[in-house]
Protein backbone atom coordinates (compact mmCIF):
# COMPACT_ATOMS: atom_id res chain seq x y z
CA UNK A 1 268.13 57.25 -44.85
CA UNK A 2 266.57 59.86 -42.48
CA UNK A 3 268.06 62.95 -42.30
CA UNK A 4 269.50 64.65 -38.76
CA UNK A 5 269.50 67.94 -38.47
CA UNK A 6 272.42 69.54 -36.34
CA UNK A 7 269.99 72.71 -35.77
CA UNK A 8 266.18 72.58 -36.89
CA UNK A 9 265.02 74.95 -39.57
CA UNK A 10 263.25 77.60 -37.79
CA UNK A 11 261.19 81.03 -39.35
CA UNK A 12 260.07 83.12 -36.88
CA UNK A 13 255.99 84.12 -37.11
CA UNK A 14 256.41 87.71 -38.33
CA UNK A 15 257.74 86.37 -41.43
CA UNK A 16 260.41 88.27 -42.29
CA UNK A 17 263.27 85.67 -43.06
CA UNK A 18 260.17 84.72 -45.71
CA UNK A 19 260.68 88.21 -47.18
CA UNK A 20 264.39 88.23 -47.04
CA UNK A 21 264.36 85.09 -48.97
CA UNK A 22 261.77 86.46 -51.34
CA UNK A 23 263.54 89.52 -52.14
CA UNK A 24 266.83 87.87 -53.11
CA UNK A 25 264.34 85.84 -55.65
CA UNK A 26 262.93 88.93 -56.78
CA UNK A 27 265.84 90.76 -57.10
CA UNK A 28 268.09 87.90 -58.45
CA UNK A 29 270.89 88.62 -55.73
CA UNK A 30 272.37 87.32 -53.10
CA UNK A 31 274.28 89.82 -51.63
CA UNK A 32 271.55 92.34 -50.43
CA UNK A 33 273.68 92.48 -47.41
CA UNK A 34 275.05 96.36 -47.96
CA UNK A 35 271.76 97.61 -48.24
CA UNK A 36 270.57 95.90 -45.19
CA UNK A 37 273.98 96.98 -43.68
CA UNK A 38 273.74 100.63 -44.22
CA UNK A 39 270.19 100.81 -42.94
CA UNK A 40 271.35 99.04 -39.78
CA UNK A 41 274.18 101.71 -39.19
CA UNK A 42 271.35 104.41 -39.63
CA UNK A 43 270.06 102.82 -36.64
CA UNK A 44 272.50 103.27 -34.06
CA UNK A 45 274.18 105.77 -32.73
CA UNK A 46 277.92 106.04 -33.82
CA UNK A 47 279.50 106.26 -37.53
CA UNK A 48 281.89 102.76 -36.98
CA UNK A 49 279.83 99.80 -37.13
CA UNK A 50 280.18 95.92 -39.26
CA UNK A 51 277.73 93.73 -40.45
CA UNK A 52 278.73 90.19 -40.03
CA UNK A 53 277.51 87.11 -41.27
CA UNK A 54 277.94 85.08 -38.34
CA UNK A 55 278.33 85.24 -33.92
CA UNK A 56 281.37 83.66 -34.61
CA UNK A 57 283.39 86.21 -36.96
CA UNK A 58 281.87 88.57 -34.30
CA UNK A 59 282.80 86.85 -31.34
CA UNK A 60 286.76 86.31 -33.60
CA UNK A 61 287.06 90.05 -34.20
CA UNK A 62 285.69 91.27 -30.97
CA UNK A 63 288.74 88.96 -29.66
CA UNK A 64 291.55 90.78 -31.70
CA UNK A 65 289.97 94.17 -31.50
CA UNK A 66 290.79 93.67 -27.39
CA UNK A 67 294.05 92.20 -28.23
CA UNK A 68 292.87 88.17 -26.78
């Protein structure tokens, strides 16, 4: 039976999903995501920021942060 695909698997050419994914092999762990987190806070410019792992949860919280 032939697989369908709801979204196609897709790696952009500058590779770095390939290094994401090679790092957690590396390392053995899966949740890398506070030290990814804390050098994306280091890039903008305010102390209050979250890492989520999905437009959803950010799309949910933006919602009750304005009260919707």
């Amino acid at each position: 039976m032939e697989k369908i695909f709801l979204a196609s698997p897709y790696m952009r050419g500058e590779g770095f999903e390939r290094e994401f994914v090679k790092e957690v092999f590396d390392t053995n762990c899966i949740a890398l995501l506070r030290h990814k987190a804390n050098g994306f806070s280091k890039m903008g410019s305010t102390d209050n920021a979250l890492a989520l792992h999905s437009d959803t949860s950010a799309i949910l919280l933006a919602l009750a942060a304005t009260g919707v």
